[in-house]
N, C-alpha and C. Protein backbone atom coordinates (compact mmCIF):
# COMPACT_ATOMS: atom_id res chain seq x y z
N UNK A 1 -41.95 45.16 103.32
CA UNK A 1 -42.70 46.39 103.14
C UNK A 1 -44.06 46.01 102.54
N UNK A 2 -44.66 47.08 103.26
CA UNK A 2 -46.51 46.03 102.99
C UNK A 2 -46.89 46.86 101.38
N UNK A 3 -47.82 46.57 101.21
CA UNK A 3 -48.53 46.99 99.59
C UNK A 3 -48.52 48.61 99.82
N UNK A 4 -49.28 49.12 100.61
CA UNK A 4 -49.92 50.23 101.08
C UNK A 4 -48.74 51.12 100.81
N UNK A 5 -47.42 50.79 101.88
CA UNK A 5 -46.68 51.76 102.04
C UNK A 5 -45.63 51.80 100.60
N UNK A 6 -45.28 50.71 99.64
CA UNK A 6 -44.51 50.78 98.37
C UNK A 6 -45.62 51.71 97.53
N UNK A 7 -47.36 51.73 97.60
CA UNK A 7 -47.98 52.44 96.75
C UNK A 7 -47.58 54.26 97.11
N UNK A 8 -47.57 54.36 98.53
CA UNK A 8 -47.56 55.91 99.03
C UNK A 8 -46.50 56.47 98.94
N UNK A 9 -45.40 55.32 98.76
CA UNK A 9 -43.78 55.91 98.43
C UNK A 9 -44.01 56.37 96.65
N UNK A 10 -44.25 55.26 95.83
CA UNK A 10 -44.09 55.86 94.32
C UNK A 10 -45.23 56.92 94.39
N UNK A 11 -46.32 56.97 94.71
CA UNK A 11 -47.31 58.28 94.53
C UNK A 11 -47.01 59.52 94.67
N UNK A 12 -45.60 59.50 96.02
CA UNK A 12 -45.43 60.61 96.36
C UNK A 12 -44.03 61.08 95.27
N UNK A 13 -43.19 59.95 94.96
CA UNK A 13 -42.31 59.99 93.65
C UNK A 13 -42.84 60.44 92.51
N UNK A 14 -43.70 60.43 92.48
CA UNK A 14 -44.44 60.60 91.11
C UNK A 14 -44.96 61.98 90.79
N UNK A 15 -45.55 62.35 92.31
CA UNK A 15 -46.20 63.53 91.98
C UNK A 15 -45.17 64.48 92.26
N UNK A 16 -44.23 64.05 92.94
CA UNK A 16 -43.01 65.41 93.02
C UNK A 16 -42.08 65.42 91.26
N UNK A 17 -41.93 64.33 90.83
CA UNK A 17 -41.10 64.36 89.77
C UNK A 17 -42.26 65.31 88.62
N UNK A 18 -43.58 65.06 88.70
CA UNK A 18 -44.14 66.39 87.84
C UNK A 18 -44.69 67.32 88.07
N UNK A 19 -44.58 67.62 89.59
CA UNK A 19 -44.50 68.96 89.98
C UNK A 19 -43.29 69.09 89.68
N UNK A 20 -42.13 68.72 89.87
CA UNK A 20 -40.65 69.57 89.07
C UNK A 20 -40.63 69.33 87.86
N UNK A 21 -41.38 68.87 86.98
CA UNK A 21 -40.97 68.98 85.65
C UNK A 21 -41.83 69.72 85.05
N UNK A 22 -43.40 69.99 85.63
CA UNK A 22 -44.32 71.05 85.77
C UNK A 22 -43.54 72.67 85.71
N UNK A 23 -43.04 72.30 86.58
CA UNK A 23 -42.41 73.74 87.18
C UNK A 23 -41.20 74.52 86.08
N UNK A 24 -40.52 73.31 85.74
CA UNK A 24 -39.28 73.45 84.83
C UNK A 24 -40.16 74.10 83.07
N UNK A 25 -40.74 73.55 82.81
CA UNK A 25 -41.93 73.44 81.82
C UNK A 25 -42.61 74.99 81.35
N UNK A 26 -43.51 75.54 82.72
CA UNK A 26 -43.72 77.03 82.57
C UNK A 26 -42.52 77.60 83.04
N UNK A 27 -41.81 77.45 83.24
CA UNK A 27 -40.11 78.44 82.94
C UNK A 27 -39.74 78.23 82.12
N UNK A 28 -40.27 77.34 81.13
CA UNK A 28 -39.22 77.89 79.31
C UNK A 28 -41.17 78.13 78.66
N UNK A 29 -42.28 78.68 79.36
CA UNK A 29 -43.49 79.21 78.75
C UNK A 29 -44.27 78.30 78.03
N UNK A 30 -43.54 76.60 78.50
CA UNK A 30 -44.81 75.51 78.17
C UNK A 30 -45.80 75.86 78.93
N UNK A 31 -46.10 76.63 79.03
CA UNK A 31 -47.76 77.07 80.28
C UNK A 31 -49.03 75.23 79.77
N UNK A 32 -49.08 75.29 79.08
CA UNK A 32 -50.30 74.33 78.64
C UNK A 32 -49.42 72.91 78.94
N UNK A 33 -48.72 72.54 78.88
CA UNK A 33 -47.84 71.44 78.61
C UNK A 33 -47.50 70.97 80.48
N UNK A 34 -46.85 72.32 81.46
CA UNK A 34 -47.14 72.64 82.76
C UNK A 34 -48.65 71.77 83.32
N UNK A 35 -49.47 72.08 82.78
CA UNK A 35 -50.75 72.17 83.39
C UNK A 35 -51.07 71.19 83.23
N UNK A 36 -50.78 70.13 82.06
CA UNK A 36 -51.31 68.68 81.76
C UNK A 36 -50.31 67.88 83.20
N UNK A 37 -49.01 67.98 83.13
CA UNK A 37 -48.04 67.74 84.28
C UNK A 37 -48.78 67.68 85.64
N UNK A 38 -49.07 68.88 85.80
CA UNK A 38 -49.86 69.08 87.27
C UNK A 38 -51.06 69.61 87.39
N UNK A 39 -51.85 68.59 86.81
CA UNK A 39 -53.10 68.63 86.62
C UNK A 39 -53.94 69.28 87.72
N UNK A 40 -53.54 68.21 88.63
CA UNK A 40 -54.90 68.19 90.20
C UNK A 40 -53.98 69.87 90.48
N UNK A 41 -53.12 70.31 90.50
CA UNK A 41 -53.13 71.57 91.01
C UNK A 41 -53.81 72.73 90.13
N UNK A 42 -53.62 72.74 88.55
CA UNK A 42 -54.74 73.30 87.75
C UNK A 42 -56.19 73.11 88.11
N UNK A 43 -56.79 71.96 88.18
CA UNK A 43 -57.79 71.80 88.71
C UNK A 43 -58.48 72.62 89.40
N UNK A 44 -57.37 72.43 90.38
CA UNK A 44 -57.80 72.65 92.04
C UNK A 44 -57.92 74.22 91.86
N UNK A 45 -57.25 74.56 91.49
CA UNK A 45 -57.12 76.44 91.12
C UNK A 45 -58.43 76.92 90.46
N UNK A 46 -58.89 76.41 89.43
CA UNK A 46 -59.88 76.34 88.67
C UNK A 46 -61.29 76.18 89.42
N UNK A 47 -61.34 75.76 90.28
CA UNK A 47 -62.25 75.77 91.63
C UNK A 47 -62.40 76.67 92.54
N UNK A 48 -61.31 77.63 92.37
CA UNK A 48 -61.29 79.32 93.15
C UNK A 48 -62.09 80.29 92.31
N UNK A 49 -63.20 81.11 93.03
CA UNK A 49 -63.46 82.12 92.28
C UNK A 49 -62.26 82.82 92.13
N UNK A 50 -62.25 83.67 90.70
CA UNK A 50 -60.92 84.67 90.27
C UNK A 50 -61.65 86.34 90.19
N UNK A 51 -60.50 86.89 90.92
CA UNK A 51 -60.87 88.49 90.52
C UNK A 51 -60.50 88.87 89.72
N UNK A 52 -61.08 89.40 88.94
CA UNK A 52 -61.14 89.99 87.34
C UNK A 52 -60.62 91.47 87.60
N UNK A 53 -59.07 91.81 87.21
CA UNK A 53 -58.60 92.82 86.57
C UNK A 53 -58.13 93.28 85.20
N UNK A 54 -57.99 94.43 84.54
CA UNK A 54 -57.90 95.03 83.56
C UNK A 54 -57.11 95.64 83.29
N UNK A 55 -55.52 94.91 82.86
CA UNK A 55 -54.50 95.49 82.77
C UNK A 55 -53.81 95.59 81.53
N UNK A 56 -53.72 96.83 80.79
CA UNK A 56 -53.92 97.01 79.51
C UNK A 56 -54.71 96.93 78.29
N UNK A 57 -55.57 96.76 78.99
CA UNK A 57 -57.43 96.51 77.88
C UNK A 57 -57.01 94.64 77.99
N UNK A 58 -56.83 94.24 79.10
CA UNK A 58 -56.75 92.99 78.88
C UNK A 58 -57.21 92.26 80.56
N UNK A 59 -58.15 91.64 80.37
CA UNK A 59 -58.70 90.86 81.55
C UNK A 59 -57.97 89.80 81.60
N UNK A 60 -57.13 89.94 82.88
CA UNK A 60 -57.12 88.86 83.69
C UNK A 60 -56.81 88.57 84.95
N UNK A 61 -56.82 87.12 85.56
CA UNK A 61 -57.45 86.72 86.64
C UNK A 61 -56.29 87.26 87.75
N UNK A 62 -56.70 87.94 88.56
CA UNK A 62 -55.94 87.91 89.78
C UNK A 62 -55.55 86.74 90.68
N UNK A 63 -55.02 86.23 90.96
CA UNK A 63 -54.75 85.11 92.28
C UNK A 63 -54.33 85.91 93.38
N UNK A 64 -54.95 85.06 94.07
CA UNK A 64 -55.50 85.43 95.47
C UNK A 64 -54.63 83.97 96.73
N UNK A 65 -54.87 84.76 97.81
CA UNK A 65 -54.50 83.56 98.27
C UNK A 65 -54.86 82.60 98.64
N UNK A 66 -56.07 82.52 98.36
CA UNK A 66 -57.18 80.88 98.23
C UNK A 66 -56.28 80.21 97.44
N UNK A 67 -56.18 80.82 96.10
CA UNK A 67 -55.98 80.49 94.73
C UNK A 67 -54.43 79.57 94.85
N UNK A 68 -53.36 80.52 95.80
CA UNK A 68 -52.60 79.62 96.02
C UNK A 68 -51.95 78.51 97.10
N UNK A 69 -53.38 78.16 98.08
CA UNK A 69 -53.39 77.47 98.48
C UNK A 69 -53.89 76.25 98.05
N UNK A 70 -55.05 76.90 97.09
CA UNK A 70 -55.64 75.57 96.46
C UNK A 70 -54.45 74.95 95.63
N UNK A 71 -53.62 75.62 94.91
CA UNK A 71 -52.75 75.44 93.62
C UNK A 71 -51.55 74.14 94.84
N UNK A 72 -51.30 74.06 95.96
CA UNK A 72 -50.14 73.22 96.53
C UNK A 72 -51.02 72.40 97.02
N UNK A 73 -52.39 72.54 96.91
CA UNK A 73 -53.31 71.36 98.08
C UNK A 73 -53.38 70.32 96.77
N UNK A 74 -52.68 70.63 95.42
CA UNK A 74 -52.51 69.50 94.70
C UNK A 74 -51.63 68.61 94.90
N UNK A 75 -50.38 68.64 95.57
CA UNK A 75 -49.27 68.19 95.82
C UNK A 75 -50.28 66.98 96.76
N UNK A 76 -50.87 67.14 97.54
CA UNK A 76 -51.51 66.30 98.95
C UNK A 76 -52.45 64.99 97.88
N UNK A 77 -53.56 65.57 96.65
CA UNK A 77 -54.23 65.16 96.28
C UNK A 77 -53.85 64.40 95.24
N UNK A 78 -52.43 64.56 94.62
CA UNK A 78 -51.43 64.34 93.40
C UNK A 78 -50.90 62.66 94.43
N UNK A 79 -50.49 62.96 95.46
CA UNK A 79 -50.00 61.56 96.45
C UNK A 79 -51.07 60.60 96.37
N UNK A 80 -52.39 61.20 96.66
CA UNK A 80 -53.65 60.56 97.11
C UNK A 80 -53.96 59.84 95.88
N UNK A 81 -54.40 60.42 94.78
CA UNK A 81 -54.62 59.82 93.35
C UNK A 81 -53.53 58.62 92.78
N UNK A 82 -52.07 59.54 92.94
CA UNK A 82 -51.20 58.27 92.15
C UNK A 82 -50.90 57.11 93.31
N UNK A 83 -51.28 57.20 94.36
CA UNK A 83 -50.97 55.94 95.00
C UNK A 83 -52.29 55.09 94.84
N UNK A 84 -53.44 55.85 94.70
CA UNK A 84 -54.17 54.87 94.54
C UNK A 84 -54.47 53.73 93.40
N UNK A 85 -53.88 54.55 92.15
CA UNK A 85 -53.58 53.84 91.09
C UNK A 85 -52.69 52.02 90.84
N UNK A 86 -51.95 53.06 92.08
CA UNK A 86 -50.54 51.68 91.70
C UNK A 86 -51.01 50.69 92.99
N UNK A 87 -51.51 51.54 93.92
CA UNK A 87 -52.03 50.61 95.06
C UNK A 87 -52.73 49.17 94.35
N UNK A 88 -53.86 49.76 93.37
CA UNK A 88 -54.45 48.71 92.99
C UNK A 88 -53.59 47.39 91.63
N UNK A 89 -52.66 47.42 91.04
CA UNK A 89 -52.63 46.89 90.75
C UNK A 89 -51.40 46.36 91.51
N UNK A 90 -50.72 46.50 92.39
CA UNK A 90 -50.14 46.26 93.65
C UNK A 90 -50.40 44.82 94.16
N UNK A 91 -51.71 45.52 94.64
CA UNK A 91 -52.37 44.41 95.25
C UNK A 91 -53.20 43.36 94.56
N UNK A 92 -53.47 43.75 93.16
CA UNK A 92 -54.21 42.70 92.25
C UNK A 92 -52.98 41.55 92.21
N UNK A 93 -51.60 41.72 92.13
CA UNK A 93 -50.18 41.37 91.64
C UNK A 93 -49.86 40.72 92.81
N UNK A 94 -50.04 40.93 93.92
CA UNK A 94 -49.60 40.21 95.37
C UNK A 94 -50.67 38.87 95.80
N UNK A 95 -52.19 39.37 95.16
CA UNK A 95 -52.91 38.21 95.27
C UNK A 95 -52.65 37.63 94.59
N UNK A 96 -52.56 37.43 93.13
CA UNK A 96 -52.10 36.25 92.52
C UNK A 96 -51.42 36.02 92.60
N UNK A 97 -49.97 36.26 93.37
CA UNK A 97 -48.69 35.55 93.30
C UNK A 97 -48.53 34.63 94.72
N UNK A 98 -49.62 34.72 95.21
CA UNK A 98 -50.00 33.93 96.37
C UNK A 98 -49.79 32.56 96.49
């Protein structure tokens, strides 16, 4: 198995194990704790304009469905990032053992 494809296997391990532990996280109302977990999908959300409603003398953001497309286009970018991480020292580790 070449470098490339052991990096795209753990990246994609990686980013699913904290998208489910993300997920598990804001279901007991770690909301902040969630968001460090699954960052690139906070992010990515954070990059949607939000519509501003007023529900109970209290503003806040509507999501939309940009909002939750952007929020799973982290899952794609979560693969992309952590493989590139491990890619590189992967391959720093395969050249020297040359």
């Amino acid at each position: 198995m070449n470098t490339l494809t052991k990096s795209l296997i753990a990246g994609t391990i990686i980013t699913l194990v904290l998208f489910g532990c993300a997920y598990l996280a804001a279901e007991r109302q770690f909301i902040g704790f969630s968001y460090l977990l699954y960052w690139q999908g906070w992010f990515l959300g954070m990059l949607v304009p939000c519509k501003t409603v007023v529900i109970l003398g209290i503003e806040e953001c509507e999501y939309t469905t940009l909002s939750v497309v952007a929020f799973y286009a982290g899952l794609p970018m979560g693969i992309a990032v952590y493989s590139f991480l491990i890619y590189i020292p992967l391959s720093i580790y395969k050249h020297l053992t040359k």
